[in-house]
Protein backbone atom coordinates (compact mmCIF):
# COMPACT_ATOMS: atom_id res chain seq x y z
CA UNK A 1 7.22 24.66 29.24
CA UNK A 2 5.45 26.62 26.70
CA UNK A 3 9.39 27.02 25.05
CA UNK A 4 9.86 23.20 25.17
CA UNK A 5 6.33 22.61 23.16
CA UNK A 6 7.31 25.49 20.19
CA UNK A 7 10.60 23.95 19.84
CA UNK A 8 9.20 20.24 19.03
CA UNK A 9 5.87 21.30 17.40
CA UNK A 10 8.22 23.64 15.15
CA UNK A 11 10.49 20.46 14.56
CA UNK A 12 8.03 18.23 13.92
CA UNK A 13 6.49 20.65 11.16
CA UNK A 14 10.05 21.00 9.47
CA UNK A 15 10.11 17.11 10.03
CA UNK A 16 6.58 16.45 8.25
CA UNK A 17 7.64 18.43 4.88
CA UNK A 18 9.93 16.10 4.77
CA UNK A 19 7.97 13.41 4.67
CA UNK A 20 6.23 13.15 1.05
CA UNK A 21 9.23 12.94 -0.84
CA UNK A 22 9.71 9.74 1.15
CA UNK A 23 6.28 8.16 0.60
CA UNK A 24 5.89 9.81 -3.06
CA UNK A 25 7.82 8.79 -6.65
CA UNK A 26 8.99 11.70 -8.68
CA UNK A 27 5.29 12.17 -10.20
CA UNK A 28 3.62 12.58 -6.83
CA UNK A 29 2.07 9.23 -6.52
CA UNK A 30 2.44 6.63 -3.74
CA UNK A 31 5.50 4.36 -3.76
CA UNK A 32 3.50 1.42 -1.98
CA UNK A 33 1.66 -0.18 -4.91
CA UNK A 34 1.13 -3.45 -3.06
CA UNK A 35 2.08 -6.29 -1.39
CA UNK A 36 3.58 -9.81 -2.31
CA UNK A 37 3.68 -13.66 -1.16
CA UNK A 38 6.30 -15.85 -1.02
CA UNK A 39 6.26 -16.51 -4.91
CA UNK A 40 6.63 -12.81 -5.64
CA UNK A 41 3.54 -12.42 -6.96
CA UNK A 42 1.94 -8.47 -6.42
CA UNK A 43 -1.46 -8.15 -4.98
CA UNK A 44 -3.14 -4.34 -5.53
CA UNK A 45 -3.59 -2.84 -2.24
CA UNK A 46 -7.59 -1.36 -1.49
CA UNK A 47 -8.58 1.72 -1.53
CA UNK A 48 -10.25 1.18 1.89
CA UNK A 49 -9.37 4.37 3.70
CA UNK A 50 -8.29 2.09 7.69
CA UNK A 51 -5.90 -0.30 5.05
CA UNK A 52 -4.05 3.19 3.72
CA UNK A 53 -3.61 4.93 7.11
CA UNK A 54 -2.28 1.47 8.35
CA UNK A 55 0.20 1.05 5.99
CA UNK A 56 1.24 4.80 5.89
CA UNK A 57 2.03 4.14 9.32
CA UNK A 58 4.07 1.41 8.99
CA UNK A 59 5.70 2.93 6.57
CA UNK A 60 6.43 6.21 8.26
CA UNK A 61 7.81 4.64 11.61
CA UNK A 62 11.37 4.38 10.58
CA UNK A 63 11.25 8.23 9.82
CA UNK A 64 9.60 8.60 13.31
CA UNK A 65 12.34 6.83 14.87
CA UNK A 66 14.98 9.10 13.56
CA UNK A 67 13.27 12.03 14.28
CA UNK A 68 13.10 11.13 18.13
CA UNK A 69 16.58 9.83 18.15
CA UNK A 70 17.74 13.26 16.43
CA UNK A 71 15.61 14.95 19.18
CA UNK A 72 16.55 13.39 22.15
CA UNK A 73 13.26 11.43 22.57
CA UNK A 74 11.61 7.79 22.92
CA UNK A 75 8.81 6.86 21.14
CA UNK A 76 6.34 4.55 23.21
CA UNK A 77 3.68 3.19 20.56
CA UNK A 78 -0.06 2.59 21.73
CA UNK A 79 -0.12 -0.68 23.86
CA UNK A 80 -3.77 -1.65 22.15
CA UNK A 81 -4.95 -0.50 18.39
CA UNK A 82 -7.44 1.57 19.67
CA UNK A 83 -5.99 3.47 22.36
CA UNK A 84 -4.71 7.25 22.13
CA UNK A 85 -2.52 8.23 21.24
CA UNK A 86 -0.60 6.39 18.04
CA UNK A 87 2.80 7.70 19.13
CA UNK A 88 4.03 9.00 22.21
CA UNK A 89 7.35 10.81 22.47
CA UNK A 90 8.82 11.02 25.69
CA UNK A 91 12.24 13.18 26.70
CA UNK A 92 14.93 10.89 27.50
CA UNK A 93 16.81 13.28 29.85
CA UNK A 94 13.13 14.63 31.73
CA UNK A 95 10.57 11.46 30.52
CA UNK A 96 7.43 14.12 32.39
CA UNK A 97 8.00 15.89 29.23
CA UNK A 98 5.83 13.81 26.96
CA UNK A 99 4.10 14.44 23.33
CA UNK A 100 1.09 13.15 22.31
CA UNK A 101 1.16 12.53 18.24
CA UNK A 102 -1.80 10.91 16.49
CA UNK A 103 -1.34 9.61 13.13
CA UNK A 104 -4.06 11.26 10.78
CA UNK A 105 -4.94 10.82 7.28
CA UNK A 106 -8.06 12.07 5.23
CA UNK A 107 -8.51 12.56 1.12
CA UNK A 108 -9.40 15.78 -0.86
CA UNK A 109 -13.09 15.49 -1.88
CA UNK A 110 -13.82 15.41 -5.46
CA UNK A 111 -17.11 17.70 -5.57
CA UNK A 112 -15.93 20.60 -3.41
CA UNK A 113 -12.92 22.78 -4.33
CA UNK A 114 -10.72 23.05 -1.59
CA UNK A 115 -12.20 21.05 0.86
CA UNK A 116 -11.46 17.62 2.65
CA UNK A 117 -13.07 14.60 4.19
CA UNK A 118 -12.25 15.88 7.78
CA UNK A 119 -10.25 14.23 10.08
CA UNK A 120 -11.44 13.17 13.75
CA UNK A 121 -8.96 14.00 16.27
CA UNK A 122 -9.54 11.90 18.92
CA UNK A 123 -12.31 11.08 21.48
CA UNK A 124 -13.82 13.93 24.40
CA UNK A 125 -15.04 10.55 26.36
CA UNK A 126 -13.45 9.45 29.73
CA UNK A 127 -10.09 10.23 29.45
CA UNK A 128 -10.65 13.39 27.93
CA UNK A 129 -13.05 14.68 30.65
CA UNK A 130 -10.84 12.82 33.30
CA UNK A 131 -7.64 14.19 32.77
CA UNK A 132 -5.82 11.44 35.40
CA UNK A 133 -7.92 8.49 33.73
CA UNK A 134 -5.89 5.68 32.17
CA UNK A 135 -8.85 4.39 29.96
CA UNK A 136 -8.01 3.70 26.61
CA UNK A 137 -4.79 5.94 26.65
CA UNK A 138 -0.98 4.96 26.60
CA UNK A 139 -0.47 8.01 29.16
CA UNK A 140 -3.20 10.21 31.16
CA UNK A 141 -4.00 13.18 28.95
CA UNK A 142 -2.90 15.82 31.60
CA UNK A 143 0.58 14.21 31.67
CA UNK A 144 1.07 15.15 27.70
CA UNK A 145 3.05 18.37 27.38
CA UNK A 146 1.16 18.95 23.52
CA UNK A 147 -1.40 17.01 21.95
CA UNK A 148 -0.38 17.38 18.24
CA UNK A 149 -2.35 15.94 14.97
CA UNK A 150 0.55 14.67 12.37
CA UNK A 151 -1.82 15.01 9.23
CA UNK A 152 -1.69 13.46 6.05
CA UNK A 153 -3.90 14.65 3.24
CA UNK A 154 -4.03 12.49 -0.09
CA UNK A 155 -6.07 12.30 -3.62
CA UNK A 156 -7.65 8.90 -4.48
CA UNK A 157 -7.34 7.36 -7.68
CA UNK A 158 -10.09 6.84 -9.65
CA UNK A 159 -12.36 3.64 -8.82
CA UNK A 160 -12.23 2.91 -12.80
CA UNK A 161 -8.15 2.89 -12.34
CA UNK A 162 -8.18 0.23 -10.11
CA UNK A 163 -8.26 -3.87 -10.14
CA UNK A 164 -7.81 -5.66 -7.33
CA UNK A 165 -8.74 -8.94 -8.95
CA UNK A 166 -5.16 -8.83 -10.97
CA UNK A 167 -2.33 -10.37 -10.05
CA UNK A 168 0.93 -9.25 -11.24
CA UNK A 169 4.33 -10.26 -11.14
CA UNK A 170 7.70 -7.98 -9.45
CA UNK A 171 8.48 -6.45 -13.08
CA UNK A 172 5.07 -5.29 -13.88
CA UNK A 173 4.68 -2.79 -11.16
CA UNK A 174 4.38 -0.16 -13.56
CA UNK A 175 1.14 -1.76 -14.15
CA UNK A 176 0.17 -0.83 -10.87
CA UNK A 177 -2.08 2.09 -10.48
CA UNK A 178 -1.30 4.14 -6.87
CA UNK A 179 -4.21 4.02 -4.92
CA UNK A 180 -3.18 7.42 -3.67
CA UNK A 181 -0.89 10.69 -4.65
CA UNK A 182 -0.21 14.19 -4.15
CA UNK A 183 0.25 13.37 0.00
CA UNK A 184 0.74 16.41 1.73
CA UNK A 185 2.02 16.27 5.55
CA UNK A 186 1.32 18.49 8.46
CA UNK A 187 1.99 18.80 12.06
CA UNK A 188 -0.96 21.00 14.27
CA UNK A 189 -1.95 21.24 17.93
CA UNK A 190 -5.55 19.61 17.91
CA UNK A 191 -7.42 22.35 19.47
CA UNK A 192 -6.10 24.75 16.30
CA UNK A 193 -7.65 22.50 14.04
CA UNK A 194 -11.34 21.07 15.44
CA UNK A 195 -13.89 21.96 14.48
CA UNK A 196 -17.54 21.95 16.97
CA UNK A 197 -18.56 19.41 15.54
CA UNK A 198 -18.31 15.12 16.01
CA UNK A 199 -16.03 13.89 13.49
CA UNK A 200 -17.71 11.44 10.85
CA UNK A 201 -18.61 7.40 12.15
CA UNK A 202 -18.37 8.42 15.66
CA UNK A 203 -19.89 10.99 17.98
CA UNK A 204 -17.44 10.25 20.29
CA UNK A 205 -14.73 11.83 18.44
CA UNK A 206 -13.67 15.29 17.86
CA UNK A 207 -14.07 16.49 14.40
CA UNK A 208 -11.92 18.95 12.43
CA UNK A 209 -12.57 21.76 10.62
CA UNK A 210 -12.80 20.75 6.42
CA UNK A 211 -11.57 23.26 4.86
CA UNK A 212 -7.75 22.80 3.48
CA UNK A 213 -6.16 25.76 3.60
CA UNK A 214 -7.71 26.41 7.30
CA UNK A 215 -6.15 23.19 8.23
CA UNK A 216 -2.68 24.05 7.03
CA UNK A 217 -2.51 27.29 8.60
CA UNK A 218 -4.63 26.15 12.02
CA UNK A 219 -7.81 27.71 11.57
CA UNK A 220 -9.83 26.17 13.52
CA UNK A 221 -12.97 27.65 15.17
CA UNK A 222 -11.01 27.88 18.53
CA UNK A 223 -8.42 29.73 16.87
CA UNK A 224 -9.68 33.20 18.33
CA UNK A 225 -10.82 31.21 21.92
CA UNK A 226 -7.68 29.45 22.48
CA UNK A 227 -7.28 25.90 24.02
CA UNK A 228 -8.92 26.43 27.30
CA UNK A 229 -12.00 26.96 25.76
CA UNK A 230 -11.67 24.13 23.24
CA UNK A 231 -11.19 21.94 26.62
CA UNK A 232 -14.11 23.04 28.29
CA UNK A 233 -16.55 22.72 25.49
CA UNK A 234 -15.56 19.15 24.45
CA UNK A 235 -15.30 18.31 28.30
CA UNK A 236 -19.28 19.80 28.23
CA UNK A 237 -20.28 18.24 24.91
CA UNK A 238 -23.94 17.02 24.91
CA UNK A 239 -24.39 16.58 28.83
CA UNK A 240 -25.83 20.27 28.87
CA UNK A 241 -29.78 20.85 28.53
CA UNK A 242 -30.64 23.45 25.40
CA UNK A 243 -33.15 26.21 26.94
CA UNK A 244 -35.38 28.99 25.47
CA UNK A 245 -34.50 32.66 26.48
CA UNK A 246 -37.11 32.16 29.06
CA UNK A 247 -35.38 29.21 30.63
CA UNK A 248 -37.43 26.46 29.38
CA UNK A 249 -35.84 23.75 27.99
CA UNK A 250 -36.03 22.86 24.36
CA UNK A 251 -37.64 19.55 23.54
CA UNK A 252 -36.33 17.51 20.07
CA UNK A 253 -39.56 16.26 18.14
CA UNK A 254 -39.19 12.84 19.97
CA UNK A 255 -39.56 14.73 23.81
CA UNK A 256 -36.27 14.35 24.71
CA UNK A 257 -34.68 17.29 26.57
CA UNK A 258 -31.64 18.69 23.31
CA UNK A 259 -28.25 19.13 24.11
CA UNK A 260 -25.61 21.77 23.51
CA UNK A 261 -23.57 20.80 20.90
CA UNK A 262 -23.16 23.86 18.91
CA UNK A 263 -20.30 26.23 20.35
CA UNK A 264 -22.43 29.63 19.55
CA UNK A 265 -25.00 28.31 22.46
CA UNK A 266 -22.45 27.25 24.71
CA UNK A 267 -20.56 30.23 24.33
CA UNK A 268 -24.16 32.20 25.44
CA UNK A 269 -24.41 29.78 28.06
CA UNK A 270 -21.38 30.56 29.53
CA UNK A 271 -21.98 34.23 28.75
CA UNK A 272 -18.72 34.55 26.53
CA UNK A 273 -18.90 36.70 23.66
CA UNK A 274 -19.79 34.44 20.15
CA UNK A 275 -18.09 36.68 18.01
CA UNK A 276 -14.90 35.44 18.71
CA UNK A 277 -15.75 31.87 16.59
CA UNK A 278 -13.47 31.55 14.05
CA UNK A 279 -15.99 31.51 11.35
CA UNK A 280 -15.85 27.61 9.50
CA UNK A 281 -16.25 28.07 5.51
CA UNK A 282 -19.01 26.32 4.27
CA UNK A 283 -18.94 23.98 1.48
CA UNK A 284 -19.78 24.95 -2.11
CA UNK A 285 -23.20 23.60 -3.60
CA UNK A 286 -21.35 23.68 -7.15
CA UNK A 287 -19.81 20.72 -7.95
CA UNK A 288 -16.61 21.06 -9.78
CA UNK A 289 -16.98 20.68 -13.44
């Protein structure tokens, strides 16, 4: 099995370099500058970050589609919006071979060289922890093969370089200012990517590690644990009691009992050796100039 999930992560990364050339014009910005009505006129699209990832997606599912056809699989799209995952590819020939791809997008933050907004990489509730639970997911997790993070990393435009009030007609889209350019696509295992901490808006989710270069090469913290361990501390995330090397347990200011949520103390809970953490790099106080 382990043979059948290199050959189609390794595919799907050739697959994903592909992939801004098709979404970029020869200068690196987006091609989708907005949509129209029925009297052709152009309406800018927002910079809201849901509204871009939506329409990448759209955009991107023809390319999907070849890919599985090329590859000998199906893709079976998430029955509601907020299930998990965004695509699933299933093996035409042997359909228990299945591959969970989410759909990911984040932007390169302006103040910190090198860094990212982070993505979150899907939820360590019920159907994480219950491996055969249908909740919110187009197939139980244990029946995915790989559960991969297809990544898409952008630069907004400036807010100043943006209308949305205008309306313009077909010929003016050179007018048009892309909301987003310089996309750059990836293709990662989750667990080589996450971070220990919740991703942003959601403490449900699984957050990612921030730093670029990390993400492209799958640095994550994990990276020296391995996926097994990456399992069993987002299985154990927050329903552990924090205790004092005397066995007491640590109290927040409020009285309530603290949870592990840090992987150094789960690690010493478990009595695993810390040192393996991939070390995450912190975030420079020096704001670009």
């Amino acid at each position: 099995m382990s043979d059948i999930k290199k050959e189609f992560l390794d595919k799907l990364k050739d697959f994903s370099k592909e992939l801004t050339d098709y979404v970029s014009d020869k200068v690196g910005d987006w091609k989708v500058k907005g949509f129209i009505d029925i009297e052709k006129s152009v309406y800018t699209i927002s910079s809201d970050t849901k509204i871009i990832s939506k329409i990448l997606e759209i955009q991107l599912f023809p390319k999907f589609k070849e890919f599985a056809d090329q590859n000998g699989y199906e893709i079976v799209l998430a029955e509601k919006q907020n299930w998990y995952p965004d695509l699933s590819f299933v093996n035409k020939k042997k359909p228990k071979i299945k591959f969970a791809v989410d759909i990911k997008t984040t932007y390169r933050l302006d103040d910190y060289d090198g860094f990212c907004n982070g993505f979150t990489l899907g939820s360590h509730g019920e159907y994480f922890r219950k491996r055969t639970s249908t909740k919110n997911i187009q197939f139980p997790y244990a029946e995915y093969t790989s559960h991969i993070c297809l990544g898409i990393l952008y630069t907004r435009a400036l807010s100043t370089d943006i209308d949305e009030t205008k309306i313009l007609q077909l010929n003016e889209l050179d007018k048009i200012t892309s909301v987003i350019k310089d996309l750059v696509f990836f293709a990662e295992e989750k667990w080589k990517i996450s971070s220990y901490r919740s991703g942003s808006g959601n403490t449900a989710n699984i957050g990612s590690v921030e730093y670029i270069d990390d993400i492209l090469n799958g640095y994550g913290v994990f990276k020296n644990l391995g996926e097994k361990w990456f399992d069993e501390y987002w299985i154990d995330f927050g329903k552990i009691d924090l205790k004092d090397e005397k066995g007491k347990p640590i109290l927040t200011p409020k009285g309530k009992i603290k949870k592990i949520t840090n992987l150094k103390d789960y690690l010493n809970y478990r009595g695993e050796d810390d040192s393996k953490i991939n070390p995450v790099r912190p975030k420079s106080k020096n704001k670009k100039k």
